[in-house]
N, C-alpha and C. Protein backbone atom coordinates (compact mmCIF):
# COMPACT_ATOMS: atom_id res chain seq x y z
N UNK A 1 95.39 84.31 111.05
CA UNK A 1 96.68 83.80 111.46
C UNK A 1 97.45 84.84 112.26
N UNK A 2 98.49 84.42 113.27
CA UNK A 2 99.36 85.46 114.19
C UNK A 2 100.36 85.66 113.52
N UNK A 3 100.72 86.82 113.56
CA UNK A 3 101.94 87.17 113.11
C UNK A 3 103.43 87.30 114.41
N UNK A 4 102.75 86.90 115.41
CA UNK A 4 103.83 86.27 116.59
C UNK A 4 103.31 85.20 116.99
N UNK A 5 104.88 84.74 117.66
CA UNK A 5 104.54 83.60 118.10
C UNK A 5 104.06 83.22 119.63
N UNK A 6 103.26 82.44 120.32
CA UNK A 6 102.69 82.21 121.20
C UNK A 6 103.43 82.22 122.53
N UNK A 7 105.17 81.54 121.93
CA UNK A 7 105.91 80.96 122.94
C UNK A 7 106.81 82.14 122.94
N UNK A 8 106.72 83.60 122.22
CA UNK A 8 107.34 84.30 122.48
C UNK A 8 107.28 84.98 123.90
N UNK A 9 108.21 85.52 124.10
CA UNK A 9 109.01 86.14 125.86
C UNK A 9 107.84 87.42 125.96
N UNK A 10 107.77 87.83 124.74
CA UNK A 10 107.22 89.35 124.41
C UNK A 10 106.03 89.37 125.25
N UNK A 11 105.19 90.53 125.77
CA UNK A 11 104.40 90.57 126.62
C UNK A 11 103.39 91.35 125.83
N UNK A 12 103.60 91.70 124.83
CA UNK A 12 102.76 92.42 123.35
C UNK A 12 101.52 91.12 123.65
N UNK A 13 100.39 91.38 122.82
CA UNK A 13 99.22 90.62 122.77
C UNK A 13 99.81 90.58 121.37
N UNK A 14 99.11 89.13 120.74
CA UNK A 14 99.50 88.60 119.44
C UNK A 14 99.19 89.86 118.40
N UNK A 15 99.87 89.83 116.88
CA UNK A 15 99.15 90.53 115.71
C UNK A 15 98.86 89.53 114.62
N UNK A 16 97.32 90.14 114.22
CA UNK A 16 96.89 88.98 113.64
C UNK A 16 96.77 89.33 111.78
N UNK A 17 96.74 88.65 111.58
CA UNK A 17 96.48 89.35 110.12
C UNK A 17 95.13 89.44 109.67
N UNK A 18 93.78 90.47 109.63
CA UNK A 18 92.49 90.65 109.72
C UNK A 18 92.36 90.34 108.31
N UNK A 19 92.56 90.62 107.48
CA UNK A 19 92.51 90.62 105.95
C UNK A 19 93.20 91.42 105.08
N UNK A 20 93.34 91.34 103.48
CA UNK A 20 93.99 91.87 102.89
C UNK A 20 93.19 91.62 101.27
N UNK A 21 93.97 91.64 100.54
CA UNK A 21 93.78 91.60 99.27
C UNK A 21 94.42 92.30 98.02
N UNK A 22 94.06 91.78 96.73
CA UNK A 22 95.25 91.95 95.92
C UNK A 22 93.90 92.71 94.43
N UNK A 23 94.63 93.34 93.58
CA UNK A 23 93.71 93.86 92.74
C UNK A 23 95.05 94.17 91.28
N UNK A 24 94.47 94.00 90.20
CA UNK A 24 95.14 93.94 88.60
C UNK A 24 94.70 94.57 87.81
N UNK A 25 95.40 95.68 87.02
CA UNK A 25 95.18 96.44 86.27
C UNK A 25 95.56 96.07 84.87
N UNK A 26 95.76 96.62 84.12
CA UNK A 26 95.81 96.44 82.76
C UNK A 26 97.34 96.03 82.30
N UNK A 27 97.52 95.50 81.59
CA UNK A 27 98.77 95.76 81.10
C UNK A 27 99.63 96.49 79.70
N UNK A 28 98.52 96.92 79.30
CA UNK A 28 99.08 97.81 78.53
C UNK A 28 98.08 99.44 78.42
N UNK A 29 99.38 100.26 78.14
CA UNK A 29 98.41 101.74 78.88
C UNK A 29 97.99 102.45 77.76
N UNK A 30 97.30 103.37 77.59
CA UNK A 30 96.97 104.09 76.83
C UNK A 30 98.12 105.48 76.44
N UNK A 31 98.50 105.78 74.99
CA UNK A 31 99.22 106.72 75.09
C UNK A 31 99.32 107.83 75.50
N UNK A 32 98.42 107.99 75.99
CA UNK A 32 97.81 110.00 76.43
C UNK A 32 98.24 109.33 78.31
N UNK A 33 99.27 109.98 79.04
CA UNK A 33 99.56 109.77 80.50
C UNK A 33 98.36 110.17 81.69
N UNK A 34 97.81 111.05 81.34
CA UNK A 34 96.38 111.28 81.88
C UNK A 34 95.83 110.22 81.98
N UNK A 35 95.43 109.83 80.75
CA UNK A 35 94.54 108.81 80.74
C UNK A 35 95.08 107.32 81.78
N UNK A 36 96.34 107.16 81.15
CA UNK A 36 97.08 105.48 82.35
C UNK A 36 96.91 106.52 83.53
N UNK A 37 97.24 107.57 84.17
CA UNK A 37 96.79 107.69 85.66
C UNK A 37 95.52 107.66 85.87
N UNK A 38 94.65 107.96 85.57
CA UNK A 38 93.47 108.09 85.68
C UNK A 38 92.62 106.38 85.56
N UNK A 39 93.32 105.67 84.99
CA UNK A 39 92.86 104.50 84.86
C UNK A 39 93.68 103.57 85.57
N UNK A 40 94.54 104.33 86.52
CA UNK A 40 95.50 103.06 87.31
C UNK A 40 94.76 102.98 88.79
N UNK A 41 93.64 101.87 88.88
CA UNK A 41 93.08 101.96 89.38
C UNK A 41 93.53 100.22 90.72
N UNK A 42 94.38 100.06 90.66
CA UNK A 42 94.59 98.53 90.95
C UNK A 42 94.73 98.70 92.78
N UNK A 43 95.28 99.84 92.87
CA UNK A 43 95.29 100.60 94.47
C UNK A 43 94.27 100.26 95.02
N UNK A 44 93.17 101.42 94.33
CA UNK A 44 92.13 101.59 94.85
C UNK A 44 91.22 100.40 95.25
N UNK A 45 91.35 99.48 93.58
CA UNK A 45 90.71 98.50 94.03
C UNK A 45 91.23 97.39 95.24
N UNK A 46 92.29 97.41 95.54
CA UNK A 46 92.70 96.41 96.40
C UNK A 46 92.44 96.75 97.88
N UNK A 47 92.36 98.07 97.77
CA UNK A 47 91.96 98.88 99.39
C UNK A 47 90.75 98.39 99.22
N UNK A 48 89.72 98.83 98.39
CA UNK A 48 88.52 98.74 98.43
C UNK A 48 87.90 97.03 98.72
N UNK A 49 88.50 96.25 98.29
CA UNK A 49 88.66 94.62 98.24
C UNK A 49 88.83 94.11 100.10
N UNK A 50 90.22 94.86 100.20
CA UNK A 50 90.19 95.06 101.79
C UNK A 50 89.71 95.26 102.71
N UNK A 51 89.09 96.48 102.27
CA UNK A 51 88.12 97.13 103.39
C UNK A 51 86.73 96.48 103.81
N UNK A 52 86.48 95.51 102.26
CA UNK A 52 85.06 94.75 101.84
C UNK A 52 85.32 93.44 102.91
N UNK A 53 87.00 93.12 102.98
CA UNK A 53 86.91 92.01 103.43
C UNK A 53 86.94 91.99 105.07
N UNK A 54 87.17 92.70 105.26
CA UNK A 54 87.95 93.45 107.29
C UNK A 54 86.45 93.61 107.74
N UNK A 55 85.43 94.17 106.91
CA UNK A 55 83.99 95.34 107.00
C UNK A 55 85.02 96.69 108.19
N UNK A 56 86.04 97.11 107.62
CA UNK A 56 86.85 98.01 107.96
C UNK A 56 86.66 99.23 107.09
N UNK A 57 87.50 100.62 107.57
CA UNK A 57 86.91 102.18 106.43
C UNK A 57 88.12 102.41 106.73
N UNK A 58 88.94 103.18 106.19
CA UNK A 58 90.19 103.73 106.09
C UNK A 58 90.22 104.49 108.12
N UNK A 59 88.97 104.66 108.29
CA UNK A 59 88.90 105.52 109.44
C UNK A 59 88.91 104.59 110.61
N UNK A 60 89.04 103.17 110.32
CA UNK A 60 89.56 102.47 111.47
C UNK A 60 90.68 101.93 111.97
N UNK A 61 91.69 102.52 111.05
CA UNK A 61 93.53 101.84 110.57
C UNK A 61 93.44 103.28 111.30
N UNK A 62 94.76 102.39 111.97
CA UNK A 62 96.41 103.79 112.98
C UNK A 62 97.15 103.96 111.95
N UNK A 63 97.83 103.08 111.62
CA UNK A 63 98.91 103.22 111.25
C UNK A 63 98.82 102.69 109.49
N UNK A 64 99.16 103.56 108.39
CA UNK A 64 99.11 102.85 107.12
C UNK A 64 100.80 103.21 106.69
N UNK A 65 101.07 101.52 106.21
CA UNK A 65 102.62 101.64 105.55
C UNK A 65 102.22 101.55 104.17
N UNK A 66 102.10 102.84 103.05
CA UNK A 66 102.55 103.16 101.58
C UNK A 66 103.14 102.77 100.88
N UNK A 67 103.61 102.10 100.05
CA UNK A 67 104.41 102.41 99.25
C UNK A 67 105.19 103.28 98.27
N UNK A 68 105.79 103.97 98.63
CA UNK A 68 106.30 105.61 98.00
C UNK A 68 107.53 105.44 97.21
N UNK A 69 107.60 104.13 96.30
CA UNK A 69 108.83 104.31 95.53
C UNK A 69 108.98 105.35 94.60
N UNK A 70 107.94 106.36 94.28
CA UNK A 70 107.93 107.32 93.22
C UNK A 70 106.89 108.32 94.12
N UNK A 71 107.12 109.67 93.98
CA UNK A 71 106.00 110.51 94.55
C UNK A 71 104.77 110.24 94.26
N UNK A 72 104.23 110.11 93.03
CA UNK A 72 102.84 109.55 92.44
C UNK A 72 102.69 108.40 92.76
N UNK A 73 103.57 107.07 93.29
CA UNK A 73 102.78 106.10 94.09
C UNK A 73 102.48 106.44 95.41
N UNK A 74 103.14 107.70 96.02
CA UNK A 74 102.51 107.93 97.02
C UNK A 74 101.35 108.41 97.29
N UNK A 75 101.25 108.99 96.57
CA UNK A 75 99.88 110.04 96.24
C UNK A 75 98.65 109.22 95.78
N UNK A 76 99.00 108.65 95.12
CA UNK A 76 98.07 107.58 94.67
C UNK A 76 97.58 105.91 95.81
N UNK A 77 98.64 106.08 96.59
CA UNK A 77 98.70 105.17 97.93
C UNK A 77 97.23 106.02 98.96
N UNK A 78 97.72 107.22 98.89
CA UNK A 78 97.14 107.90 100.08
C UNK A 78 95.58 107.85 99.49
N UNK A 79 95.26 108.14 98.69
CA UNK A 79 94.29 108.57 98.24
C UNK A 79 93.21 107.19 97.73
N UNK A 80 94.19 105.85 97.78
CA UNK A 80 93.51 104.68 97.86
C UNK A 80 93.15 104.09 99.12
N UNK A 81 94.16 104.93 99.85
CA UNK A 81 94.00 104.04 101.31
C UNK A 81 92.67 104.78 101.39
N UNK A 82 92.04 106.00 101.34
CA UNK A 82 90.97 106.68 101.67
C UNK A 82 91.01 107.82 103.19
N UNK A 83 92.77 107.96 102.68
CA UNK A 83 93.32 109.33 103.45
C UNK A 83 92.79 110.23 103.01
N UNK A 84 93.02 110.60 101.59
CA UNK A 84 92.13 111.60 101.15
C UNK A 84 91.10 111.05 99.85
N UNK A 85 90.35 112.49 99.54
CA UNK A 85 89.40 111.55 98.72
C UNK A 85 90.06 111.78 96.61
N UNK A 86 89.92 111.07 96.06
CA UNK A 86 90.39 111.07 94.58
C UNK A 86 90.50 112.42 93.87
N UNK A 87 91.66 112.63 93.90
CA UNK A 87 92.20 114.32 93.07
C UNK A 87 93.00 114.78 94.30
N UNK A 88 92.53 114.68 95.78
CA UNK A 88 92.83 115.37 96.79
C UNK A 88 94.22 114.96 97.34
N UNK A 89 94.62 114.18 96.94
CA UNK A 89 95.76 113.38 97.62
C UNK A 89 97.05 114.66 97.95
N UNK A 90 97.17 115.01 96.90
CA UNK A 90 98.33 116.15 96.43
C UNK A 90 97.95 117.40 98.06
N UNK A 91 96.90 117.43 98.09
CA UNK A 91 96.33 118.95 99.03
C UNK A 91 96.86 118.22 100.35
N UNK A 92 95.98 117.08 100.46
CA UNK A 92 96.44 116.22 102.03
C UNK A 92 97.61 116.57 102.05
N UNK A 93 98.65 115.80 101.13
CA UNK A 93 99.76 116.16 101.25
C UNK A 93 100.99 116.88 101.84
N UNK A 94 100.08 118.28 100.69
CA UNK A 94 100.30 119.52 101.21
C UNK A 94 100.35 120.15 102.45
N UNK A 95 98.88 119.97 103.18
CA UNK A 95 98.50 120.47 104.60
C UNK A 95 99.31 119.63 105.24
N UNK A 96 99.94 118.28 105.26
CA UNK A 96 100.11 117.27 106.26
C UNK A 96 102.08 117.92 106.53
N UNK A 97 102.81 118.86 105.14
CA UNK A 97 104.07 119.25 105.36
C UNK A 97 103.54 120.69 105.63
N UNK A 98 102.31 121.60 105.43
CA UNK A 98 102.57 122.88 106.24
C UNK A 98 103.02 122.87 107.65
N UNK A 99 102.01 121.57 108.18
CA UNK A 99 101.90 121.41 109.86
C UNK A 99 103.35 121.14 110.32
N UNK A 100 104.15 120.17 109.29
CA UNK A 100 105.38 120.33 109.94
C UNK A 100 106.12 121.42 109.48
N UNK A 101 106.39 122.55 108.95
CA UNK A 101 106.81 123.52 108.41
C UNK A 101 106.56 124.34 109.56
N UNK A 102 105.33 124.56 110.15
CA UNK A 102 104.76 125.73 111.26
C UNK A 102 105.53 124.96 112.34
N UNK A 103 105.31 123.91 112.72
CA UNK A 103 105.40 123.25 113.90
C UNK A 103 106.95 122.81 114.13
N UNK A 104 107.58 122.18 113.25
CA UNK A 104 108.97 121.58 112.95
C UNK A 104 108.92 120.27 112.88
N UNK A 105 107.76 120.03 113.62
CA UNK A 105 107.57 118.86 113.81
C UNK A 105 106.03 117.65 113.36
N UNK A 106 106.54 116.35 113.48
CA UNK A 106 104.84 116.27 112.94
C UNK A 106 104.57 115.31 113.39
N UNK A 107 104.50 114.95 114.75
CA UNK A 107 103.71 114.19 115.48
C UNK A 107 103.54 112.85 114.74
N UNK A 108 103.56 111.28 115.15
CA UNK A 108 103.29 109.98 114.29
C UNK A 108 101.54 110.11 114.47
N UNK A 109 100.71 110.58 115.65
CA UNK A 109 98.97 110.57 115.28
C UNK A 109 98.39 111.82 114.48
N UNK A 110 99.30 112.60 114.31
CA UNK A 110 99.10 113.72 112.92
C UNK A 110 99.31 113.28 111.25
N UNK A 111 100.47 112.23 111.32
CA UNK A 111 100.67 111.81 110.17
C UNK A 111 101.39 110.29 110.51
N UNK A 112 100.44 109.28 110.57
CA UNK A 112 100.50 107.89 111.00
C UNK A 112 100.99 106.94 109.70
N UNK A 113 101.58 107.75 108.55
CA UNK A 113 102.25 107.18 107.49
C UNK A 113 103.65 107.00 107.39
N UNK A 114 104.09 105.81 107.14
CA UNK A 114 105.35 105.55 106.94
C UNK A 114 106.38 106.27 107.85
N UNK A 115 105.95 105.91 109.13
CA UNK A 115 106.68 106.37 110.39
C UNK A 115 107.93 105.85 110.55
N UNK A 116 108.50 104.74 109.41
CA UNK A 116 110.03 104.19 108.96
C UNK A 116 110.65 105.38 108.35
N UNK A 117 109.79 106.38 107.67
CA UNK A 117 110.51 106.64 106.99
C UNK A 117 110.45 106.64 105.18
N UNK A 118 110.06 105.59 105.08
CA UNK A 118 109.66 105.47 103.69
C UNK A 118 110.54 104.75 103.34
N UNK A 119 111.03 104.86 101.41
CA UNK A 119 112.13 104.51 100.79
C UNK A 119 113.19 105.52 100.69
N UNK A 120 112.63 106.85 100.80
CA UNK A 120 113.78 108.04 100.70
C UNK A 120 114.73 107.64 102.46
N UNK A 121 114.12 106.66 103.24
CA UNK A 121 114.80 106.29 104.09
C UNK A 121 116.03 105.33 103.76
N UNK A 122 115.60 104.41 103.31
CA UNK A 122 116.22 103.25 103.11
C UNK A 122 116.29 102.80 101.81
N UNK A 123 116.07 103.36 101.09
CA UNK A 123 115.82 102.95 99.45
C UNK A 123 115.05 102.24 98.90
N UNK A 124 115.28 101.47 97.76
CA UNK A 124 114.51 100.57 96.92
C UNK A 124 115.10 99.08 96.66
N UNK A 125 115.64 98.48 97.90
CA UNK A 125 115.60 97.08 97.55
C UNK A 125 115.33 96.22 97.17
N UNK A 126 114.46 95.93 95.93
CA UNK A 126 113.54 94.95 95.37
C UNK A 126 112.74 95.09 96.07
N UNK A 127 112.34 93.38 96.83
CA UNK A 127 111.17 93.49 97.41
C UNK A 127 110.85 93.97 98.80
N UNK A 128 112.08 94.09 99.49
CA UNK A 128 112.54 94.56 100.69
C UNK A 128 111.68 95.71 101.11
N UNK A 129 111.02 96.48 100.09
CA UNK A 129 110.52 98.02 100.99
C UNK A 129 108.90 97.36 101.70
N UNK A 130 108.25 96.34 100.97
CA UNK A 130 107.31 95.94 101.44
C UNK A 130 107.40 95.17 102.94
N UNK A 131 108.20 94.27 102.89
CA UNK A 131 108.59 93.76 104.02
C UNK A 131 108.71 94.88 105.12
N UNK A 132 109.73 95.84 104.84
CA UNK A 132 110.01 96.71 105.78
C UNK A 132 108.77 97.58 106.30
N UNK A 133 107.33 97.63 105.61
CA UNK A 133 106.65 97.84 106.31
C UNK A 133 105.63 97.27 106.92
N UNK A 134 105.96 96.00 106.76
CA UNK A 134 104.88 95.11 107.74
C UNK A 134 105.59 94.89 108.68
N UNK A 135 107.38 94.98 109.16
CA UNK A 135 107.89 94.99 110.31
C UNK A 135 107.61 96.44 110.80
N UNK A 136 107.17 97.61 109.99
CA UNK A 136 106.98 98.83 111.02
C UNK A 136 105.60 98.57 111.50
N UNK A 137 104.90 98.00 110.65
CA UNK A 137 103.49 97.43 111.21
C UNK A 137 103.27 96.95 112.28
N UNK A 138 103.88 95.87 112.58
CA UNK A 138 104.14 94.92 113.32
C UNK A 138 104.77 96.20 114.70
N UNK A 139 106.27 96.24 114.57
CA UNK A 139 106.49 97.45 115.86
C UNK A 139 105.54 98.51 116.45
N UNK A 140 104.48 99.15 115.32
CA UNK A 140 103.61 100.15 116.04
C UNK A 140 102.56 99.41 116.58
N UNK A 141 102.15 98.32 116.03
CA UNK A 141 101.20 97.33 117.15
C UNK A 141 101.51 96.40 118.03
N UNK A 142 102.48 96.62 118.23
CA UNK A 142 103.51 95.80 119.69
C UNK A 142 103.69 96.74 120.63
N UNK A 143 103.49 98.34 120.10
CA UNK A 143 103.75 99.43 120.61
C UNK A 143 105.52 99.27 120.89
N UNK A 144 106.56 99.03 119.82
CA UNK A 144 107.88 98.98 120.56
C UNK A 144 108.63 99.81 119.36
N UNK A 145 107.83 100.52 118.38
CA UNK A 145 108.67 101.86 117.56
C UNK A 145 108.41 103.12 118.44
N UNK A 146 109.39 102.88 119.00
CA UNK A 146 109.39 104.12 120.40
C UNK A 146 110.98 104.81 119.97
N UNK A 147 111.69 104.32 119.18
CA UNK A 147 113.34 104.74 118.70
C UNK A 147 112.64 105.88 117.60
N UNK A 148 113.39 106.73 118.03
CA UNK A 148 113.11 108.20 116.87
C UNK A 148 111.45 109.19 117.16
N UNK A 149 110.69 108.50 118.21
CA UNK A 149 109.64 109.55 118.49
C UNK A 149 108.32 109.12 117.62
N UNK A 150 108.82 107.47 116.78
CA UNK A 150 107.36 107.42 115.74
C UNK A 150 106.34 106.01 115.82
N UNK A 151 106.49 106.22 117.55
CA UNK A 151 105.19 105.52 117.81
C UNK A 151 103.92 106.25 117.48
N UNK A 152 103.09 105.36 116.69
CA UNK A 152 101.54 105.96 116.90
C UNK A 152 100.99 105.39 118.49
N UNK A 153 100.22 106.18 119.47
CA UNK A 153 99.66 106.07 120.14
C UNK A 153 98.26 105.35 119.92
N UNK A 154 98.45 104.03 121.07
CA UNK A 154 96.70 103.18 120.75
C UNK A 154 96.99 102.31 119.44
N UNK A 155 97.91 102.29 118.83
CA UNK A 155 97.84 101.42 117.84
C UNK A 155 97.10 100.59 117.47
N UNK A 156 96.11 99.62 117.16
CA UNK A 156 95.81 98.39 117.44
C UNK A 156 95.44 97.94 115.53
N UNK A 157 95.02 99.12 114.53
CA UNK A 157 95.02 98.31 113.51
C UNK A 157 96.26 99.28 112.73
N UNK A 158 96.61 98.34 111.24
CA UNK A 158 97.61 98.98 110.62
C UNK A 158 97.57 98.14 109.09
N UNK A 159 97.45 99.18 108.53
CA UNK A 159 97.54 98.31 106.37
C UNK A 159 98.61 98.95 105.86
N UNK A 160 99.02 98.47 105.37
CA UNK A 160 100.27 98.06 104.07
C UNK A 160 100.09 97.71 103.27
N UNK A 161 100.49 98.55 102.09
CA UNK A 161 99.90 98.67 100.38
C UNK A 161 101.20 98.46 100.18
N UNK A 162 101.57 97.58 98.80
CA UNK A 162 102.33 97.87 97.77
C UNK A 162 102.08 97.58 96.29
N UNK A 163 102.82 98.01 96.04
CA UNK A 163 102.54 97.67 94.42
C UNK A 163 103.39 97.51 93.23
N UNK A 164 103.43 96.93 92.23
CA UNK A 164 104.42 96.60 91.25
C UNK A 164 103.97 97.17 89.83
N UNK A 165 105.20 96.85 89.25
CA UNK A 165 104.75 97.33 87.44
C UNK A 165 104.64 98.72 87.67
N UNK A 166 103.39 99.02 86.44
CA UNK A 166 102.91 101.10 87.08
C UNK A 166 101.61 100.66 87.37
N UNK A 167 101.21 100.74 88.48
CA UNK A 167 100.00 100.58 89.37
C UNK A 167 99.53 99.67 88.64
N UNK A 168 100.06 98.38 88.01
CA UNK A 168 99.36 97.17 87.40
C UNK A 168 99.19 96.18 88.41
N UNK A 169 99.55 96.10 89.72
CA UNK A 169 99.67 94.91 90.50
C UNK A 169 99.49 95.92 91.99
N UNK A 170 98.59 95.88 92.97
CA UNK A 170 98.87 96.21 94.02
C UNK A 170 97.88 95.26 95.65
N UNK A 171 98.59 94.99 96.57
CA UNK A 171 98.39 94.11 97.67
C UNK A 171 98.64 95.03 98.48
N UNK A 172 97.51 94.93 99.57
CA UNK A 172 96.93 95.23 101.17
C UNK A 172 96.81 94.15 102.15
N UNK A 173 97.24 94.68 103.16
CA UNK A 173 97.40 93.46 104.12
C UNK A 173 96.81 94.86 105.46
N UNK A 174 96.09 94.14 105.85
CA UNK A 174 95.64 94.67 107.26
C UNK A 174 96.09 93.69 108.52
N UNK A 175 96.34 93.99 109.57
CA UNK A 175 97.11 93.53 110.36
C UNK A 175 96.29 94.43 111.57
N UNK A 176 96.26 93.68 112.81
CA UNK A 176 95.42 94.33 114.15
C UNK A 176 95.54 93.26 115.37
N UNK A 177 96.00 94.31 116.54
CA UNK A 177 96.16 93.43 117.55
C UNK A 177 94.54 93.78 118.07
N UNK A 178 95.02 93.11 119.79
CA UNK A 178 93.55 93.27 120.38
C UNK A 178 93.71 94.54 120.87
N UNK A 179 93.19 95.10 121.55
CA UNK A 179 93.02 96.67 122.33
C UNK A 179 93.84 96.39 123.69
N UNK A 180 94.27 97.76 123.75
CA UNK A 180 95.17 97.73 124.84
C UNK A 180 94.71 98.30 126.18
């Protein structure tokens, strides 16, 4: 299905929605916190569900919108999307704020995440933070998030994770125009 419309003015090529998918974790956790992180696996599986369904690899997405309502859903975002690999998320992390620390700056094809901004942007509106990144989705594959410097260049695919509860509920949506 398009995520524009046909009779629009816009001169963008349509965005389509390639696939997505949804994945469920437990609902009740184990008392030791190790253990519920270690077993909050509903991310992973829904990327992985995704990727099964697109025949897509984390290494063919521009642009991925996170969900970062808590630092550890971010970390746990990144590391499902298959930014980095499981344990590593925290290091990516790390290296991805030295580069802007040395540099000042950090480029949107250095770090093609949550180029809105996040929620430390705009907060936690209910369901609103998800939305808000399938419209940044949508802008970096129209190529028209050019306000603030955080176009990704070449855009053409882009996924968006979120998730509810504590990593008991999480949905991927991949989204991709044609090539430019």
């Amino acid at each position: 299905p398009s995520l524009s419309s046909s009779s629009s003015p816009s001169s963008s090529p349509p965005i389509l929605l390639r696939g997505g998918a949804e994945a469920a974790g437990s609902l009740s956790y184990p008392l030791d916190p190790e253990e519920t992180l270690a077993g909050a696996s509903s991310a992973a599986a829904a990327f992985r569900l995704a990727y099964q369904h697109t025949g897509l690899t984390a290494s063919d997405i521009d642009y991925f919108g996170i969900y970062d309502c808590f630092p550890i859903c971010f970390l746990r975002g990144v590391e499902a999307a298959g930014l980095a690999k499981k344990g590593e998320g925290g290091k990516w992390i790390e290296e991805k704020y030295s580069l802007l620390m040395k540099n000042s700056t950090l480029p949107p094809n250095l770090f093609p995440v949550n180029t809105h901004g996040g929620l430390l942007s705009f907060g936690a509106p209910w369901e609103a933070p998800a939305l808000f990144s399938v419209v940044e989705a949508c802008e970096q594959l129209s190529a028209t998030a050019t306000q603030g410097g955080r176009q990704v260049s070449n855009c053409t695919r882009a996924a968006v994770y979120g998730n509810g509860g504590v990593f008991t509920a999480s949905a991927v949506a991949i989204l991709e125009t044609t090539q430019r």
